[in-house]
N, C-alpha and C. Protein backbone atom coordinates (compact mmCIF):
# COMPACT_ATOMS: atom_id res chain seq x y z
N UNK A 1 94.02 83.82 85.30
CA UNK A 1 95.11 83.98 86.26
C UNK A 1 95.40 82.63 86.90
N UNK A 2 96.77 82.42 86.85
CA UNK A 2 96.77 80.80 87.66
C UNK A 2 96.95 80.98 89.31
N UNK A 3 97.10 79.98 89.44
CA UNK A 3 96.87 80.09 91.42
C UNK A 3 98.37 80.64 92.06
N UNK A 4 98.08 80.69 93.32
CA UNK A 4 99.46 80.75 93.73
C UNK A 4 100.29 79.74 93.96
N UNK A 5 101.77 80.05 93.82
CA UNK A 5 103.11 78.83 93.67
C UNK A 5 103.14 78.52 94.81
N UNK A 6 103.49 77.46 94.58
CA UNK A 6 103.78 76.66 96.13
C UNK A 6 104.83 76.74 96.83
N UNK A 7 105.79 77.95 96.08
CA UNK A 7 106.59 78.42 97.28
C UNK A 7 106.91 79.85 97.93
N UNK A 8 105.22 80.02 97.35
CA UNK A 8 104.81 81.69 97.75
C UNK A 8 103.64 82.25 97.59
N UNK A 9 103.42 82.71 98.07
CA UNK A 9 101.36 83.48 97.88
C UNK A 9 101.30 84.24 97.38
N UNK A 10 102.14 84.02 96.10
CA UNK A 10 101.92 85.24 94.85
C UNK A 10 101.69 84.13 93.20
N UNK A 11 100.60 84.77 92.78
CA UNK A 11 100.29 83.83 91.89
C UNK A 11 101.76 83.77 90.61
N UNK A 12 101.62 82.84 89.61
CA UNK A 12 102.95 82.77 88.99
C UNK A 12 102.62 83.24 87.82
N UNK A 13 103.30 83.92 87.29
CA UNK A 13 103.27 84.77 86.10
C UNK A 13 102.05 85.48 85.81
N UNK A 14 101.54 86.25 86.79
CA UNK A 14 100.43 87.16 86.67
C UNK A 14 100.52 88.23 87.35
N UNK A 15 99.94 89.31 86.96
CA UNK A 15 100.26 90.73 87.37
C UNK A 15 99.36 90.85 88.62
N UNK A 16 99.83 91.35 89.71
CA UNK A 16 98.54 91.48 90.88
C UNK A 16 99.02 93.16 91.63
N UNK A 17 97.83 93.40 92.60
CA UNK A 17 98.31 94.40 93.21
C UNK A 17 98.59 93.78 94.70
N UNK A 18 99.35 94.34 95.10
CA UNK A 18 99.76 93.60 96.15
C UNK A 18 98.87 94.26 97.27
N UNK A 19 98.61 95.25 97.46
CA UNK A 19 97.73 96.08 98.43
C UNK A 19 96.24 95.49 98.24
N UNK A 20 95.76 94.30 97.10
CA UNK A 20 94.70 93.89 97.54
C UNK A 20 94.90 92.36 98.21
N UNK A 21 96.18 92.19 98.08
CA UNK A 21 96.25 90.91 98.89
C UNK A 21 96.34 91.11 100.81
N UNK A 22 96.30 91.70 100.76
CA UNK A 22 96.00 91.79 102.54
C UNK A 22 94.79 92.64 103.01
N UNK A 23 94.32 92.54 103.53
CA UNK A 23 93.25 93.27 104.13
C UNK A 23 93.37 93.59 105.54
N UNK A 24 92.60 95.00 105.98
CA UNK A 24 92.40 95.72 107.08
C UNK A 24 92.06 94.98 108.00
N UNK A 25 92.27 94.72 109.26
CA UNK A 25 91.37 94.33 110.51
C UNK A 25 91.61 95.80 111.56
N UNK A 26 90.82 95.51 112.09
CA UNK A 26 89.96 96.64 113.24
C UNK A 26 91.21 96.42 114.41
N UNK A 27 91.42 97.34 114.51
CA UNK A 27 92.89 97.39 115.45
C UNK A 27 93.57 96.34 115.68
N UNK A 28 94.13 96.40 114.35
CA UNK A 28 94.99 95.04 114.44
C UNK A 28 96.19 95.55 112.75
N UNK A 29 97.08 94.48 113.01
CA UNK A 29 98.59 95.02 111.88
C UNK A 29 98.05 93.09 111.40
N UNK A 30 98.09 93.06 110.15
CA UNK A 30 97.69 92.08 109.63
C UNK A 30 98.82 91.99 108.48
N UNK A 31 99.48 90.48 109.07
CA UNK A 31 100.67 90.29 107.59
C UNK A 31 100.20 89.43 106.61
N UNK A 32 101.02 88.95 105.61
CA UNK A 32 100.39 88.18 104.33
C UNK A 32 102.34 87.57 104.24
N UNK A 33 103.10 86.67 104.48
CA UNK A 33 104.12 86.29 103.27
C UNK A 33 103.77 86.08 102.10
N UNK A 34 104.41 87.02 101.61
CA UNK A 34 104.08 86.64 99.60
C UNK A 34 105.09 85.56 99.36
N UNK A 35 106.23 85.53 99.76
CA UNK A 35 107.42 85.04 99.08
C UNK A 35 109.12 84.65 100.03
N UNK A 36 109.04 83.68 100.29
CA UNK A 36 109.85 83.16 101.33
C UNK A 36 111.26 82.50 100.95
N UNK A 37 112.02 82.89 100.93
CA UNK A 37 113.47 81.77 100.55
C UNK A 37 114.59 82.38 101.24
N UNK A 38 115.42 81.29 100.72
CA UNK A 38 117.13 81.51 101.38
C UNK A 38 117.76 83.34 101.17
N UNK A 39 117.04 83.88 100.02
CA UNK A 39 117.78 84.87 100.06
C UNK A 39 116.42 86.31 100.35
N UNK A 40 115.28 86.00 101.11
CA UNK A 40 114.69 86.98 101.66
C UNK A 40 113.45 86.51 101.77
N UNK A 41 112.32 87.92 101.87
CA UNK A 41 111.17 87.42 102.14
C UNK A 41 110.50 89.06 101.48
N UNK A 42 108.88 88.41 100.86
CA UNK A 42 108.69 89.64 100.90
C UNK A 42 107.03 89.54 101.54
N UNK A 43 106.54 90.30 102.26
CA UNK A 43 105.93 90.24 103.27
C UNK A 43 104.81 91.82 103.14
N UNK A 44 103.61 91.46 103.14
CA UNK A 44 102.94 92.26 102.89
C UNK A 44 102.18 92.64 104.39
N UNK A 45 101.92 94.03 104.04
CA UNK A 45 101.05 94.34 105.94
C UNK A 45 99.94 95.51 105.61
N UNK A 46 99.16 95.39 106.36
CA UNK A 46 97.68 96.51 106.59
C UNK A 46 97.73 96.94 108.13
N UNK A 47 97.89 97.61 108.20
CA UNK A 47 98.17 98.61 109.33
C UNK A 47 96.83 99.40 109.72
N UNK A 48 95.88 98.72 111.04
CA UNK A 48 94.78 99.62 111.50
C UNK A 48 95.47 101.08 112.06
N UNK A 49 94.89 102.30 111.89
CA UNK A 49 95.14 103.48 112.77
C UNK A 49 95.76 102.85 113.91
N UNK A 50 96.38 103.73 114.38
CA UNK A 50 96.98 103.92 116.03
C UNK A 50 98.04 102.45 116.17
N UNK A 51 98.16 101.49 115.02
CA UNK A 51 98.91 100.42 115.76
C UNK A 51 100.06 100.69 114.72
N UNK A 52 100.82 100.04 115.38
CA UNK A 52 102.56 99.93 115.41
C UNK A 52 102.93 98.40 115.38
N UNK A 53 104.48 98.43 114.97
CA UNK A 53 105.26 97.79 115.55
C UNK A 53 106.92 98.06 116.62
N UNK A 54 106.80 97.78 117.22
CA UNK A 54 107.44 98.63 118.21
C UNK A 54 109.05 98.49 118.10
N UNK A 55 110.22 98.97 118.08
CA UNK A 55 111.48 99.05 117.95
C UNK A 55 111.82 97.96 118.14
N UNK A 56 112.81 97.36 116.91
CA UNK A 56 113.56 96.37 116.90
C UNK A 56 114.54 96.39 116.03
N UNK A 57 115.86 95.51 115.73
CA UNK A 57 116.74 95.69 115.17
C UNK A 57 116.68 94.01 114.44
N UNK A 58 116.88 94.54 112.81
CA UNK A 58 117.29 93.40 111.90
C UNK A 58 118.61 93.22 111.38
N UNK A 59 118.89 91.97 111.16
CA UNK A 59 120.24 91.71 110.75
C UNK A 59 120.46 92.26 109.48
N UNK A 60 119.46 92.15 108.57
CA UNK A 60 119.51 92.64 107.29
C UNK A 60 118.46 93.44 106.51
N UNK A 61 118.83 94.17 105.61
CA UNK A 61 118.61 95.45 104.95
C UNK A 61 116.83 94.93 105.19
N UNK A 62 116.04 95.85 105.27
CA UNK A 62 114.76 95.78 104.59
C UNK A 62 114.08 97.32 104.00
N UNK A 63 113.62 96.45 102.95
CA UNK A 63 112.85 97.85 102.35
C UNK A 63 111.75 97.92 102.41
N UNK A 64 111.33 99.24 102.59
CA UNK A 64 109.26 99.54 102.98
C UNK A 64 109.04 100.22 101.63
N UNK A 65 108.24 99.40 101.33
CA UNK A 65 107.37 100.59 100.31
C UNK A 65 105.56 99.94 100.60
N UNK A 66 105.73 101.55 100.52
CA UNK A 66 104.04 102.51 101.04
C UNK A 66 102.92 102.24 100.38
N UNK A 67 102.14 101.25 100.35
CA UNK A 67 101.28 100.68 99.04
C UNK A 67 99.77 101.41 99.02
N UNK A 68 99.61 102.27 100.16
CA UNK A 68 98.67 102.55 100.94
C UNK A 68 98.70 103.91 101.67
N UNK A 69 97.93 104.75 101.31
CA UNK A 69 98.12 105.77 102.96
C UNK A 69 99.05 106.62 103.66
N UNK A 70 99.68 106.55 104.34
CA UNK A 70 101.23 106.80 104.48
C UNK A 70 101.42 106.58 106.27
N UNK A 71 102.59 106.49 106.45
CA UNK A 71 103.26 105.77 108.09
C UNK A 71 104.34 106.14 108.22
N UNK A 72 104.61 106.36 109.73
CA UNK A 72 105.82 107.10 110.64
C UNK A 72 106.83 106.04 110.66
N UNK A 73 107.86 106.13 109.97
CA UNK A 73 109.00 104.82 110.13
C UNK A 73 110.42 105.83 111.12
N UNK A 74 110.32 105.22 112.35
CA UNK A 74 111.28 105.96 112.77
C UNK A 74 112.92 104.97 113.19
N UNK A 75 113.74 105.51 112.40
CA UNK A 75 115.04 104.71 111.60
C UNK A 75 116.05 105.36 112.40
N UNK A 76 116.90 104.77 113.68
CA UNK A 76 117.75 105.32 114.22
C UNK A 76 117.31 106.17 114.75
N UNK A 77 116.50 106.59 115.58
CA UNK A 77 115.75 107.56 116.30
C UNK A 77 115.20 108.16 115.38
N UNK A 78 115.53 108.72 114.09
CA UNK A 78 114.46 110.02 113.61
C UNK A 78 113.42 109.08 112.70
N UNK A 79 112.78 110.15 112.93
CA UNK A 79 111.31 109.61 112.22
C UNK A 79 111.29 110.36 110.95
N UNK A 80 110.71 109.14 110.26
CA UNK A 80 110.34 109.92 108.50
C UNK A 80 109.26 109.36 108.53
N UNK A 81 108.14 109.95 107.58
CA UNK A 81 106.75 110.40 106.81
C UNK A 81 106.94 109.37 105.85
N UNK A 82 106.27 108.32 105.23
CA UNK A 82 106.25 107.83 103.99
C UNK A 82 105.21 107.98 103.55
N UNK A 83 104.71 108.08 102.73
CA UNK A 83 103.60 108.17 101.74
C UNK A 83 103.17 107.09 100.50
N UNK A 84 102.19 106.63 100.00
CA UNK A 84 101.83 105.74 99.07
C UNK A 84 102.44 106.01 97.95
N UNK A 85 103.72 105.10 97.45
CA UNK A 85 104.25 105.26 96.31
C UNK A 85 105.45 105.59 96.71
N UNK A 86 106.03 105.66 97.68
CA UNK A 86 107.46 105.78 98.43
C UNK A 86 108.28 104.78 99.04
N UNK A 87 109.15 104.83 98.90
CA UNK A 87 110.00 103.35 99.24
C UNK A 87 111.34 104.32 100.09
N UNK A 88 111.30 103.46 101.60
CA UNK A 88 112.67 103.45 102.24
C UNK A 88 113.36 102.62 102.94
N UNK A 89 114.45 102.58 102.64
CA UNK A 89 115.24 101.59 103.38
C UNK A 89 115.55 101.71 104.98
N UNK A 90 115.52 100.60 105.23
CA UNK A 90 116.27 100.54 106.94
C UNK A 90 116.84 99.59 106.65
N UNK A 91 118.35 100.12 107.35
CA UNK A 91 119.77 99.67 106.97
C UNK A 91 119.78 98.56 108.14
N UNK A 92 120.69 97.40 107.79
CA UNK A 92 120.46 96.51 108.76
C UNK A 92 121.49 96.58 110.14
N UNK A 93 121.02 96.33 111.05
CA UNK A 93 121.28 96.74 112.36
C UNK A 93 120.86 97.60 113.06
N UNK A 94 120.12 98.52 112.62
CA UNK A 94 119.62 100.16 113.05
C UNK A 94 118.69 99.83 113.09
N UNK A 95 118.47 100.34 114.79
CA UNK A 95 116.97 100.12 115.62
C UNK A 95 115.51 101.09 114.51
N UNK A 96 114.77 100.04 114.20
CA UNK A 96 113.33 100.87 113.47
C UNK A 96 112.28 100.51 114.14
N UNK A 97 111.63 101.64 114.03
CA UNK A 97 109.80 100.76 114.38
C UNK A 97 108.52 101.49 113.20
N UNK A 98 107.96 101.12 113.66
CA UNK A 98 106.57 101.46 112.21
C UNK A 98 105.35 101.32 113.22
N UNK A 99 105.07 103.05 112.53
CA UNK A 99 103.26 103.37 113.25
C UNK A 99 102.39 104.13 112.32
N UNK A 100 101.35 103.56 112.49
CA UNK A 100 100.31 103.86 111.68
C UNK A 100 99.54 104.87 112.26
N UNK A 101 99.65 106.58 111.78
CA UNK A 101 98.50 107.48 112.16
C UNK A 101 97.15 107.74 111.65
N UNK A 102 96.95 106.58 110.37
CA UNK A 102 96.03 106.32 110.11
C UNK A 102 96.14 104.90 108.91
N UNK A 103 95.27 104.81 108.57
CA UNK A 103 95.06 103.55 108.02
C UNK A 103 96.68 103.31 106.81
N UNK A 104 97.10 101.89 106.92
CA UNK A 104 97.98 102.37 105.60
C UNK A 104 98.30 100.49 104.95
N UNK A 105 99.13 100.31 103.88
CA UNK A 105 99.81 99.26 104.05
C UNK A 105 101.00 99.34 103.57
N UNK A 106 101.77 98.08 103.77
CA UNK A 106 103.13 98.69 103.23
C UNK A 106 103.55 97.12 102.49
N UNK A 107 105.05 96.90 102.09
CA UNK A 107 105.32 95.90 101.21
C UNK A 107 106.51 95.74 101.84
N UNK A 108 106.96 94.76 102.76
CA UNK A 108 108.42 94.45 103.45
C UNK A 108 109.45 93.81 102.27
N UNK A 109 110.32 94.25 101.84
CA UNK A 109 111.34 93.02 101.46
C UNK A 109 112.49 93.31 102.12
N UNK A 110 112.80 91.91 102.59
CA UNK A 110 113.70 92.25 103.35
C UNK A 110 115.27 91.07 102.91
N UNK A 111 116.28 91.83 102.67
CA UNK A 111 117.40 91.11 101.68
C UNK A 111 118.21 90.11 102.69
N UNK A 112 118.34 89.12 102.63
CA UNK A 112 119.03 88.36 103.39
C UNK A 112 120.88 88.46 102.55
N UNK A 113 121.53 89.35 103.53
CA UNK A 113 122.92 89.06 102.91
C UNK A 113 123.23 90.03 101.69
């Protein structure tokens, strides 16, 4: 396997799981950038029980998918259930937040434009 590219923390042309590139901490939301440029980012997270990120609004689209466990994404006030192996969008501008009722991780990409 070769290393990771130097303009992202994902190795280059090799298959990985992305849910082992981040790891758990003890009440704590732990990120990883995999992959950074002009037209997005994709951003990996481990989510201890009970923690969140608390309501905020993005300019542009991002998508969650559930790599892990499953988490309360609540999108415009209502809340949806995701589960490991599920992918949902939050549309950009619409207030979201993300909580963990138990252990989980998830996979941000988020589309610039």
């Amino acid at each position: 396997m070769t290393g990771p590219s130097k303009k992202s923390g994902l190795p280059e042309a090799s298959p990985v799981r992305v849910a082992d590139l981040v790891q758990y901490g003890d009440g704590a939301v732990v990120s990883r950038i995999l992959l950074k440029n002009a037209a997005g980012n994709l951003t990996a997270f481990a989510f201890d029980k009970e923690q969140e990120l608390s309501e905020h609004t993005a300019p542009f689209d991002a998508v969650v998918e559930i790599l892990d466990g499953e988490a309360d994404l609540t999108i415009g006030g209502k809340t949806v259930r995701a589960n490991a192996g599920e992918t949902v969008l939050m549309p950009a501008g619409v207030p979201h937040a993300v909580r963990a009722p138990g252990r989980f991780k998830m996979l941000l990409i988020m589309i610039r434009g």
